[in-house]
Protein backbone atom coordinates (compact mmCIF):
# COMPACT_ATOMS: atom_id res chain seq x y z
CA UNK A 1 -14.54 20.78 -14.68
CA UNK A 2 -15.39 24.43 -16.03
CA UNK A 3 -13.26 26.14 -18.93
CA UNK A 4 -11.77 28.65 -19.46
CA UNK A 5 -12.48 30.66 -23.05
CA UNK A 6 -9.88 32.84 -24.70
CA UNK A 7 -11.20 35.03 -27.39
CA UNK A 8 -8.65 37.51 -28.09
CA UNK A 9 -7.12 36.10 -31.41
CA UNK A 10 -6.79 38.76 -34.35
CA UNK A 11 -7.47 37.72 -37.85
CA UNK A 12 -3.42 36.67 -38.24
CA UNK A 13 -2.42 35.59 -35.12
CA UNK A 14 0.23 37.30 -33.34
CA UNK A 15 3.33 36.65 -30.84
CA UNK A 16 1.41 39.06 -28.48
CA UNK A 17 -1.79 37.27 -28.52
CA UNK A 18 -0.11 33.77 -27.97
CA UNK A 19 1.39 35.26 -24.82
CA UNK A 20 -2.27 36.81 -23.75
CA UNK A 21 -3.37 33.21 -24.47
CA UNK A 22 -0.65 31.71 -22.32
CA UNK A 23 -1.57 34.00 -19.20
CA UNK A 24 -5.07 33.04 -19.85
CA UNK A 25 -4.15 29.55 -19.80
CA UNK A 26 -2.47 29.73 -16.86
CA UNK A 27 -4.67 31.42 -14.83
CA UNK A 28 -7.31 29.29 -15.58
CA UNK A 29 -5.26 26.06 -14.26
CA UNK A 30 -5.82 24.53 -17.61
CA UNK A 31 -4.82 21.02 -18.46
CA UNK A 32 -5.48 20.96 -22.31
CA UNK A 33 -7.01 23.25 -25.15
CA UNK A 34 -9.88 23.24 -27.64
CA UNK A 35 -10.05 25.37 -30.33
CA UNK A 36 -13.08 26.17 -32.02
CA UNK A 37 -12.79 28.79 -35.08
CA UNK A 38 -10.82 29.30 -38.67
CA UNK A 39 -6.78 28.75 -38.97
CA UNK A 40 -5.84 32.05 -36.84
CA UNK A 41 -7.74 30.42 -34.09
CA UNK A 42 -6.25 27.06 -34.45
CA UNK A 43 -2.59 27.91 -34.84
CA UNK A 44 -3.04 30.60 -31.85
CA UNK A 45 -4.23 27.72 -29.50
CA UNK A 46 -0.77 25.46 -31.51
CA UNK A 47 1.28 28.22 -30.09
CA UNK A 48 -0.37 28.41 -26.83
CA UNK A 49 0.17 24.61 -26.29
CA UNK A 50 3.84 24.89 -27.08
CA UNK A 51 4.32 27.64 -24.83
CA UNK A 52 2.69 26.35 -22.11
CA UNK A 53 4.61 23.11 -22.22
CA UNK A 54 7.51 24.75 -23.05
CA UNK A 55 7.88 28.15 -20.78
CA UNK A 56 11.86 28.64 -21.23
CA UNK A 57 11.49 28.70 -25.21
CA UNK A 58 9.47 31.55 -27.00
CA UNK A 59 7.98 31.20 -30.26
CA UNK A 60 10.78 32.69 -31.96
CA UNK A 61 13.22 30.29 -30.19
CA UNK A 62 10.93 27.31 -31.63
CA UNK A 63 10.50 28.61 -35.32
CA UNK A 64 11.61 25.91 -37.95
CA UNK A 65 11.38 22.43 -38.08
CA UNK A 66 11.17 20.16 -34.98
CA UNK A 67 12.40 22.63 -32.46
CA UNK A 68 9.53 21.92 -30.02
CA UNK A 69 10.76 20.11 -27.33
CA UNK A 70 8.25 18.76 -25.11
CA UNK A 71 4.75 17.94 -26.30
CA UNK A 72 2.12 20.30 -25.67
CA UNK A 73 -0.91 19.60 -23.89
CA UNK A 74 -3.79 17.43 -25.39
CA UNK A 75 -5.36 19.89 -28.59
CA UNK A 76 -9.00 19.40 -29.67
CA UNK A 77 -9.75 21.25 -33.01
CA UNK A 78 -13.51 22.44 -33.94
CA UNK A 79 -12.54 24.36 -37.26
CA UNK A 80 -15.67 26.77 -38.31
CA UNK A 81 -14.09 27.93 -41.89
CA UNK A 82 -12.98 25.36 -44.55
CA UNK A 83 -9.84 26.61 -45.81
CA UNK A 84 -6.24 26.60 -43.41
CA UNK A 85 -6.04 22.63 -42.85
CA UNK A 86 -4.16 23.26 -39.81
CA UNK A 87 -6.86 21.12 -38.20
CA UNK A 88 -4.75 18.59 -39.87
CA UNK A 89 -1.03 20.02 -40.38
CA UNK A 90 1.75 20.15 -37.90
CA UNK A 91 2.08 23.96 -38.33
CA UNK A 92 1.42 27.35 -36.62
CA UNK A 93 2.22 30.46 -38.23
CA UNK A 94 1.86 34.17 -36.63
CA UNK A 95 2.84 37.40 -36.93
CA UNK A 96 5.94 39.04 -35.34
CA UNK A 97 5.02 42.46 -35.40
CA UNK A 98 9.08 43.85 -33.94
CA UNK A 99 10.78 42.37 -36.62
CA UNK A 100 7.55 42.66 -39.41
CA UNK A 101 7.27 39.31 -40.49
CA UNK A 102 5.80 36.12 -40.33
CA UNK A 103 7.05 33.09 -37.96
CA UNK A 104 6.27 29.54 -38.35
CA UNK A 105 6.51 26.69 -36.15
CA UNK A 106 6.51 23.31 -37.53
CA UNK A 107 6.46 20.04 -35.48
CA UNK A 108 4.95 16.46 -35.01
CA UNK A 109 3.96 17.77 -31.49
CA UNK A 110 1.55 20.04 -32.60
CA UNK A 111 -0.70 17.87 -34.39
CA UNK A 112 -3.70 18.21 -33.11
CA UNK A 113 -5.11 14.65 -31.21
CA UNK A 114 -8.65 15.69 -31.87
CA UNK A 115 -10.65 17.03 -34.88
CA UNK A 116 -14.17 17.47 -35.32
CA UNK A 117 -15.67 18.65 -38.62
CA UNK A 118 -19.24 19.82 -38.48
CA UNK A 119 -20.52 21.62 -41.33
CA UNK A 120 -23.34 23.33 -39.47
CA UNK A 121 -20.91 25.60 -37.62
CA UNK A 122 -19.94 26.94 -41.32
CA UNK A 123 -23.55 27.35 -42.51
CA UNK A 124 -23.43 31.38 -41.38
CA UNK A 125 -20.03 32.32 -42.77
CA UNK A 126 -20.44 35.38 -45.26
CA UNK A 127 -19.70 34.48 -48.83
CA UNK A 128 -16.19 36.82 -48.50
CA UNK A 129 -15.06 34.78 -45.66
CA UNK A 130 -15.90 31.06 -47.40
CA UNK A 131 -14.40 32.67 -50.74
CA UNK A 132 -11.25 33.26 -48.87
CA UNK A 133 -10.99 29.64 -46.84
CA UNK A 134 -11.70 28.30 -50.36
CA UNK A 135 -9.01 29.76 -51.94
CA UNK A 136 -6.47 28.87 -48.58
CA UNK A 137 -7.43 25.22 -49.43
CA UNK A 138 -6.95 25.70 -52.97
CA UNK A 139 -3.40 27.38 -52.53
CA UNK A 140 -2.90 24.49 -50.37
CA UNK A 141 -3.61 21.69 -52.72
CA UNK A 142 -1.96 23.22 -55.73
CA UNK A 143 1.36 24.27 -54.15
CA UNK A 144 1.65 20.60 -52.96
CA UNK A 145 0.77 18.91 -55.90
CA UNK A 146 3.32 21.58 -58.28
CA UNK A 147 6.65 21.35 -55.50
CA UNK A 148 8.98 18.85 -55.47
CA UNK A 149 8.33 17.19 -52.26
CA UNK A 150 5.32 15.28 -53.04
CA UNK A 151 4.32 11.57 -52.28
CA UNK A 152 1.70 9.35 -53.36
CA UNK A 153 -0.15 9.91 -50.63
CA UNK A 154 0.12 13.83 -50.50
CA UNK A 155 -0.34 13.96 -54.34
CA UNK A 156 -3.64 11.71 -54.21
CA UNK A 157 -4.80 13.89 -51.24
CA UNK A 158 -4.14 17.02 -53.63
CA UNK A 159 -5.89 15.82 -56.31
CA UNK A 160 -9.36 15.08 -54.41
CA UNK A 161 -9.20 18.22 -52.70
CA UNK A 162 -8.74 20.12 -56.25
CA UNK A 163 -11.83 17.80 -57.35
CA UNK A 164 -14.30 18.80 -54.44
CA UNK A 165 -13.20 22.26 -54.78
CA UNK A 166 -13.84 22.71 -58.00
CA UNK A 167 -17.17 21.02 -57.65
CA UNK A 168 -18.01 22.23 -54.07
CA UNK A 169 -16.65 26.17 -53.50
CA UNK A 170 -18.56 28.32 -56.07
CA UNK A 171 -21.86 26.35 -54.58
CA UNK A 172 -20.94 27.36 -51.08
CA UNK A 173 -19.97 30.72 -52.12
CA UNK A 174 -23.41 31.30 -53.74
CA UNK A 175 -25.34 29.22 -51.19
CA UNK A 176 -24.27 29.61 -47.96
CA UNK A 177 -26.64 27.16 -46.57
CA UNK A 178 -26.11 24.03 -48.66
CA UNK A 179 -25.03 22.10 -45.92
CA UNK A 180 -23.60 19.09 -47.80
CA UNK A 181 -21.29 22.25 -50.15
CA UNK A 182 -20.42 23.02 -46.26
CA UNK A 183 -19.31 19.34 -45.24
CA UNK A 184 -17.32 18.54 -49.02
CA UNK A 185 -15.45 21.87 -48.54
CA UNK A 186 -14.50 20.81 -45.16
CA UNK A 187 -13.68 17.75 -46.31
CA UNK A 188 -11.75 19.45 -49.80
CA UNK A 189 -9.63 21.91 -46.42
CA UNK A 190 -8.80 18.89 -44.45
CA UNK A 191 -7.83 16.54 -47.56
CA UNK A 192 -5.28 19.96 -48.97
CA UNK A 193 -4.45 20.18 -45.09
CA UNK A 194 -2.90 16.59 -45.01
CA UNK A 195 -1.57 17.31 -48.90
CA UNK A 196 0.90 20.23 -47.78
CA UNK A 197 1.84 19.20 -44.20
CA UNK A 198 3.90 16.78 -45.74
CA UNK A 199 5.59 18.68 -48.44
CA UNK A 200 5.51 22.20 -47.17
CA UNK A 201 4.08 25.11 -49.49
CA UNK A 202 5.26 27.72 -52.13
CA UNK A 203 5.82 31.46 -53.30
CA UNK A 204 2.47 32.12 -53.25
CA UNK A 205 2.44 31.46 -49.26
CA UNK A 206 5.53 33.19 -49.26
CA UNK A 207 3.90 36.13 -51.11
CA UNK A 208 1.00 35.94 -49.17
CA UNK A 209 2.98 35.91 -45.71
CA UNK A 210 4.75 39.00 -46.58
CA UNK A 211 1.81 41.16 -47.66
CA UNK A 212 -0.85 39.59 -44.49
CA UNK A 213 2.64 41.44 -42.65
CA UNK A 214 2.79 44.80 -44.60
CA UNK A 215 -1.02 45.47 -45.03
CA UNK A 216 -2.90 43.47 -42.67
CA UNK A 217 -4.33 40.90 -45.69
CA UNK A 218 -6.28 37.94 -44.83
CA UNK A 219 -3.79 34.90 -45.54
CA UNK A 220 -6.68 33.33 -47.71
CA UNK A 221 -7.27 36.43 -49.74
CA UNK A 222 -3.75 36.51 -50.10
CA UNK A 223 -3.38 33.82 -51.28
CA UNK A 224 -5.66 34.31 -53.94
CA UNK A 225 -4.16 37.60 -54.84
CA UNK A 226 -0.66 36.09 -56.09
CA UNK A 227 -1.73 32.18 -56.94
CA UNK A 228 -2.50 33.07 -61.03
CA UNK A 229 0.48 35.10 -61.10
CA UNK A 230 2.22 32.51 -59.09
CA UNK A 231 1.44 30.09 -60.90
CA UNK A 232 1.95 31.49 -64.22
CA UNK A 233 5.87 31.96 -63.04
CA UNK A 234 5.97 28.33 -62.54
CA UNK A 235 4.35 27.28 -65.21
CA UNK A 236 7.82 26.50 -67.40
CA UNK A 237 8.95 23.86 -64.79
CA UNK A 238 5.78 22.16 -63.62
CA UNK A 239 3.25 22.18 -67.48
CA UNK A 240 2.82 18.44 -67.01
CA UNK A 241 1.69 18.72 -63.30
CA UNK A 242 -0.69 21.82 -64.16
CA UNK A 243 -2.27 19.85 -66.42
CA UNK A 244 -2.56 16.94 -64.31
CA UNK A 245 -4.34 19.74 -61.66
CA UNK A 246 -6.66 20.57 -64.68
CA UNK A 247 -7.58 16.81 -65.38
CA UNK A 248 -8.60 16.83 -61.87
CA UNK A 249 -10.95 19.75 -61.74
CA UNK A 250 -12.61 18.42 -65.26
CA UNK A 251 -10.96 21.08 -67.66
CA UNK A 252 -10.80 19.76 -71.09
CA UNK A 253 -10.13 16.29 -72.33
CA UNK A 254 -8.10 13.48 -71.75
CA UNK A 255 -6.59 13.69 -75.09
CA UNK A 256 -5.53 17.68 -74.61
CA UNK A 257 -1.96 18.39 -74.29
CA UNK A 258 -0.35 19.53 -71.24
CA UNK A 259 0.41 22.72 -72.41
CA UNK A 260 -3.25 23.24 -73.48
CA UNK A 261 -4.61 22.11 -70.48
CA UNK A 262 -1.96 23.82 -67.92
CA UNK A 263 -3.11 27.16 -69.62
CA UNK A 264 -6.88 26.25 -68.94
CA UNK A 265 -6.24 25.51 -65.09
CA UNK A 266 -4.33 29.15 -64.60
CA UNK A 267 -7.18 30.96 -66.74
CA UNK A 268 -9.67 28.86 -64.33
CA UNK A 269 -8.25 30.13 -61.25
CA UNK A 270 -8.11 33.52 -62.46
CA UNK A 271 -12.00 32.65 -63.61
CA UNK A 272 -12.81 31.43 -60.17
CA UNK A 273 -11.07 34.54 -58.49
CA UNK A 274 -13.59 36.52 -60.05
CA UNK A 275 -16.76 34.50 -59.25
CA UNK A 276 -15.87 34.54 -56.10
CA UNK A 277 -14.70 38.47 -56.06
CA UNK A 278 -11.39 38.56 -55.49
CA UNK A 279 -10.07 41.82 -56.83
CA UNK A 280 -7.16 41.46 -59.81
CA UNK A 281 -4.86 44.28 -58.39
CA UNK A 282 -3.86 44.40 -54.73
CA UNK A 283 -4.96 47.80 -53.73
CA UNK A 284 -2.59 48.25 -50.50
CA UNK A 285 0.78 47.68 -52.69
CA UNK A 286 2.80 50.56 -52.51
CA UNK A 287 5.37 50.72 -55.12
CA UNK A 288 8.02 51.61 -52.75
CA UNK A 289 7.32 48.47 -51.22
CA UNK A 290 7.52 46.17 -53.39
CA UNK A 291 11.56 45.46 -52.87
CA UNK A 292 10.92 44.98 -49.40
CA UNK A 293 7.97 42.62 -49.82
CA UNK A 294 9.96 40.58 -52.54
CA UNK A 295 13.06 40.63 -50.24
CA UNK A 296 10.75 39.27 -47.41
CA UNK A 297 9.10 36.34 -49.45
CA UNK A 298 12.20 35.17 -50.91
CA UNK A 299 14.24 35.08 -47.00
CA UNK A 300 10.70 32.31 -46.51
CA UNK A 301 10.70 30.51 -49.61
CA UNK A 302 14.24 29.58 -49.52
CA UNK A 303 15.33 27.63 -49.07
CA UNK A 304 12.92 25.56 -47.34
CA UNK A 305 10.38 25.52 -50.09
CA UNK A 306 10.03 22.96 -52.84
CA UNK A 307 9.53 25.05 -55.44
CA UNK A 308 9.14 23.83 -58.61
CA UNK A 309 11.30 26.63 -60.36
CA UNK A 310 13.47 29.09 -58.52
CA UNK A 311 12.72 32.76 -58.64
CA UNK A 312 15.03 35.94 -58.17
CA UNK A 313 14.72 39.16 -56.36
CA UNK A 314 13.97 40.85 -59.83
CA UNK A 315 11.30 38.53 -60.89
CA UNK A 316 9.19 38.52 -57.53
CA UNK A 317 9.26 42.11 -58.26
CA UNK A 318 8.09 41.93 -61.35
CA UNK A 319 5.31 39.69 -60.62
CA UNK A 320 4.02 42.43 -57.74
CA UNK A 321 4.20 45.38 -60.18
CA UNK A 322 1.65 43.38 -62.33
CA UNK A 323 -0.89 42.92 -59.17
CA UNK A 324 -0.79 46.94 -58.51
């Protein structure tokens, strides 16, 4: 039986290109979906699936936990970037341009049933684009090892991903074609996937959300935008945990203290950021924005997010002042 391809998904997905997706879907007489590209791709086709099984409930009627009611059709996933892990989380997030924010969607249903990983596919992605997937995965693994949701099982699938991408990333960054740097970054994406599916994410996604909305950001660059500063915020309630992230990327020495090694894993992701040329300032912030922005991330973060310490409107204001 012949497909039908849909290639209309913009860098961060959007409730308009969902419903494009839909007619597409449609017309073709489809039965079930494969998606074959980064995290926009993957949480498009998500949406698509929920939609289509689901026609009396639009994507903002199923934002939030479990509010997908029938399961969508079968979803194969063929991710070509190693960075979102929604090959492997039960989340879609897009863009709701009307009301200028993000909107996710979070259910068991839209697991996807199939994944294949095949580094080849990732062996002509430009070092920008692998820096950012990195970073997603990194962003991923951190902010579910630091919250206060994690398990042994997401903590354990934190920790390896920190340890291949610390290892893996810069050598993918600065050779594209290493093709086993290509599969142990897919690997390190997958691993941070299953890590924060369980235990949801932090202020840096929050961050990140609300500035992809304002200036068109890549999530992944986003993310690495706000994660030091992040990170730095959190540092008071989560030292022990930072250093345990440290441990696991082979900063210092077993017999360093956790405050001496949670301030070498945030001057290592700052380090990284610049290997793999991430600017230090976010150029698009507008200072008149910046309440807005702060307002935005905050309505996300809580209070659904495990943080591990709580921040106010006048600190997530604070923190964007020091990224212009």
């Amino acid at each position: 039986r012949p497909c039908h391809v849909f290639d209309q998904v913009p860098d961060n997905p959007t409730l308009a290109s969902v419903e494009a997706g839909l007619q597409a879907y449609r017309a073709g007489h489809c039965d079930s979906l494969v998606a074959v590209g980064g995290g926009s791709v993957i949480d498009c086709a998500k949406a698509i699936g929920a939609r289509a099984a689901n026609p009396w409930l639009s994507c903002r009627a199923m934002e939030g936990l479990f509010r997908v009611v029938l399961p969508p059709p079968p979803l194969a996933c063929v991710p070509t970037t190693a960075g979102s892990g929604s090959e492997a989380s039960i989340a879609a997030v897009l863009t709701d341009h009307e009301r200028q924010r993000k909107l996710a969607m979070a259910d068991l249903k839209l697991l996807p049933a199939i994944t294949v990983i095949d580094p080849e596919l990732m062996l002509g992605l430009p070092p920008a684009i692998t820096a950012a997937g990195g970073l997603d995965a990194l962003t991923h693994a951190v902010e579910a090892y630091i919250g206060r949701s994690g398990t042994p099982f997401s903590n354990r699938r934190a920790l390896e991903a920190i340890r291949a991408i610390a290892r893996w990333l810069p050598r993918a960054y600065e050779h594209g074609d290493d093709l086993e740097a290509r599969l142990q970054m897919a690997l390190a994406a997958h691993a941070a996937g299953e890590a924060f599916t369980r235990t949801n994410v932090g202020y840096a996604h929050a961050l990140a959300h609300a500035l992809g909305c304002a200036y068109g950001i890549p999530h992944g660059l986003a993310n690495a935008l706000v994660l030091p500063s992040v990170l730095r915020f959190s540092r008071p309630a989560c030292e022990a945990k930072l250093a345990a992230l440290a441990r696991a990327a082979g900063l210092g020495s077993a017999r360093e203290s956790d405050q001496s090694l949670a301030s070498a894993f945030i001057t290592w992701v700052d380090t990284l950021n610049q290997r793999l040329g991430v600017p230090p300032r976010i150029a698009a912030l507008r200072s008149s924005d910046i309440s807005r922005i702060s307002a935005s991330a905050l309505r996300e973060a809580h209070p659904a997010y495990p943080v591990p310490r709580l921040m106010q409107q006048s600190d997530c204001e604070t923190l964007l002042r020091g990224l212009r």
